[in-house]
C-alpha atoms as a PDB file:
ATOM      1  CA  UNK A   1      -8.951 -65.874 -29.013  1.00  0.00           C
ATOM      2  CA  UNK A   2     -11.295 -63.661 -30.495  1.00  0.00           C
ATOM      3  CA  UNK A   3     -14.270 -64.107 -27.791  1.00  0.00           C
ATOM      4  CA  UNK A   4     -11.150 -63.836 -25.116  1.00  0.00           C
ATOM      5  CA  UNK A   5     -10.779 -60.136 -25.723  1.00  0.00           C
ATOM      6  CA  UNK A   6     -14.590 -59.292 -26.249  1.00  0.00           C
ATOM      7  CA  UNK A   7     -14.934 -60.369 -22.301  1.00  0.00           C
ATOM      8  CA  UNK A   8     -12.030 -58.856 -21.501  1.00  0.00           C
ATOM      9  CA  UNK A   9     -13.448 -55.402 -22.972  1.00  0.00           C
ATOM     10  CA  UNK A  10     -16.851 -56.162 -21.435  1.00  0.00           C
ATOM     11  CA  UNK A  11     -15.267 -56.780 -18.083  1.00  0.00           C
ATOM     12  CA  UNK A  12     -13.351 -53.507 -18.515  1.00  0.00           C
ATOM     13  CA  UNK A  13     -16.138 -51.168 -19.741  1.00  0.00           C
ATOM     14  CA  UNK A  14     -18.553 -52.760 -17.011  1.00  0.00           C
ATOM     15  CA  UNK A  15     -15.143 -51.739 -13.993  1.00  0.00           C
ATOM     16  CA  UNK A  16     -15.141 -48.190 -16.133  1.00  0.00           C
ATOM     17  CA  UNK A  17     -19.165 -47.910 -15.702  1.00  0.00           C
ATOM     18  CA  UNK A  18     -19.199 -48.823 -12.093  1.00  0.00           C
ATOM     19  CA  UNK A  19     -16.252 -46.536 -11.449  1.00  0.00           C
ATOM     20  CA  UNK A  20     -17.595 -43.682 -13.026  1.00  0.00           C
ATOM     21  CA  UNK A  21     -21.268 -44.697 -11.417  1.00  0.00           C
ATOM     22  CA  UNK A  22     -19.452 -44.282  -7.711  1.00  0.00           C
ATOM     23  CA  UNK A  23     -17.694 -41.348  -8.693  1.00  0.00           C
ATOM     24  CA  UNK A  24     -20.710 -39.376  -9.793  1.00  0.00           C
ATOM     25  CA  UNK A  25     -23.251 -40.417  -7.685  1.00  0.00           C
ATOM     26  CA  UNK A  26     -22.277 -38.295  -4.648  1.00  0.00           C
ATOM     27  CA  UNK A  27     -21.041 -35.684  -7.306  1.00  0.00           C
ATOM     28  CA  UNK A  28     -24.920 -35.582  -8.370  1.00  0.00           C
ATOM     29  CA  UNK A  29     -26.282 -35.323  -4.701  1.00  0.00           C
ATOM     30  CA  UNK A  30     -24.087 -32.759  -3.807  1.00  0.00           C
ATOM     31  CA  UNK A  31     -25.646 -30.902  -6.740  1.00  0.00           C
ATOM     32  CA  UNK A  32     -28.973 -31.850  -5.666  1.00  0.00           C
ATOM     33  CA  UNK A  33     -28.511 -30.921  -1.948  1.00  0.00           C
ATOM     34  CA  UNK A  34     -27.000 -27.380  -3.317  1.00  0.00           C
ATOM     35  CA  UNK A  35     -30.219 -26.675  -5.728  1.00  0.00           C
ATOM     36  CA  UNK A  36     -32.885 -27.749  -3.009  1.00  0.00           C
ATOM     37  CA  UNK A  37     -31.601 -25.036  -0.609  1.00  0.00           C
ATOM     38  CA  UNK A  38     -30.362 -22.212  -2.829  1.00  0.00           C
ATOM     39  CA  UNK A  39     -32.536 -22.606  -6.051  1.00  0.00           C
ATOM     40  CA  UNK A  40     -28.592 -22.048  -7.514  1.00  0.00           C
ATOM     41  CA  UNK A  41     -30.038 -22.942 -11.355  1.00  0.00           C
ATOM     42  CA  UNK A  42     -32.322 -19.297 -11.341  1.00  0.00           C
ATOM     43  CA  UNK A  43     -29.768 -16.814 -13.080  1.00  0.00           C
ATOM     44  CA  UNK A  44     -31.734 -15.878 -15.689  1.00  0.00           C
ATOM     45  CA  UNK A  45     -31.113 -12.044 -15.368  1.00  0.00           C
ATOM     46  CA  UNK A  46     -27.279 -12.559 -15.063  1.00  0.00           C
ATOM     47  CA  UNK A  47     -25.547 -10.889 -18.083  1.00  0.00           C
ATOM     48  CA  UNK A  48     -21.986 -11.408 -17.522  1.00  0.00           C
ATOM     49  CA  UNK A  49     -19.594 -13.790 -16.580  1.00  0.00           C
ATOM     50  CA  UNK A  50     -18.470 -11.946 -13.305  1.00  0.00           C
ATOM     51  CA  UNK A  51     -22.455 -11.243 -12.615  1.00  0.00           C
ATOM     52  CA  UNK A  52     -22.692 -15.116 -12.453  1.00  0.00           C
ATOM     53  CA  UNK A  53     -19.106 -15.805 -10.707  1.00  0.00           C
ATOM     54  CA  UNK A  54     -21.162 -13.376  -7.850  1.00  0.00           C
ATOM     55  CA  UNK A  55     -24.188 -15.008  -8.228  1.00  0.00           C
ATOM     56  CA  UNK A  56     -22.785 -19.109  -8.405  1.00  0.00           C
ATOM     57  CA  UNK A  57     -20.303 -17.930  -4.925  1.00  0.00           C
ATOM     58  CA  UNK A  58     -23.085 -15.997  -3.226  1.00  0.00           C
ATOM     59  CA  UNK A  59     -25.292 -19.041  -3.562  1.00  0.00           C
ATOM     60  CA  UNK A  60     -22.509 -21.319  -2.286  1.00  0.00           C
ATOM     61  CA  UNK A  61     -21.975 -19.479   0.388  1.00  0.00           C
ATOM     62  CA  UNK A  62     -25.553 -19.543   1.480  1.00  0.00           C
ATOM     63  CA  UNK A  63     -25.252 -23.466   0.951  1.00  0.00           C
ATOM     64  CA  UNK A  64     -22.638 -23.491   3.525  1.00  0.00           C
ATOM     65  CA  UNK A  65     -24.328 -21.246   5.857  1.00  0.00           C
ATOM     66  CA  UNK A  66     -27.261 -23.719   5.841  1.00  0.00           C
ATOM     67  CA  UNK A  67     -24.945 -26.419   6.459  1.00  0.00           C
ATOM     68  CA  UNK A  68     -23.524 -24.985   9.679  1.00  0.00           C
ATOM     69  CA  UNK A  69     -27.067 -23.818  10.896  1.00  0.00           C
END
């Protein structure tokens, strides 16, 4: 019985791994896509956490306009 539920947990972690892979891969590109055209990771001067809330939404919406144009 004991090799039974050793496949059974490698069958479920390798449904979890592919799950999570299909989940996160668009997730990631997204992220990817958002960083090419906004060079959104450069807040190095922002000092405060409505500074970056400003900075991360200002950046989003310049994603967007990109999208649309």
């Amino acid at each position: 019985e004991e090799p039974i539920i050793t496949q059974r947990e490698k069958a479920g972690r390798d449904l979890f791994s592919t799950a999570v892979s299909k989940v996160r891969q668009p997730i990631e590109s997204f992220f990817n896509w958002l960083n090419e055209k906004t060079n959104i990771q450069r807040a190095m001067k922002v000092r405060s956490t409505s500074g970056l809330l400003v900075h991360t939404m200002g950046k989003i919406a310049i994603a967007f306009i990109y999208l649309i144009f």
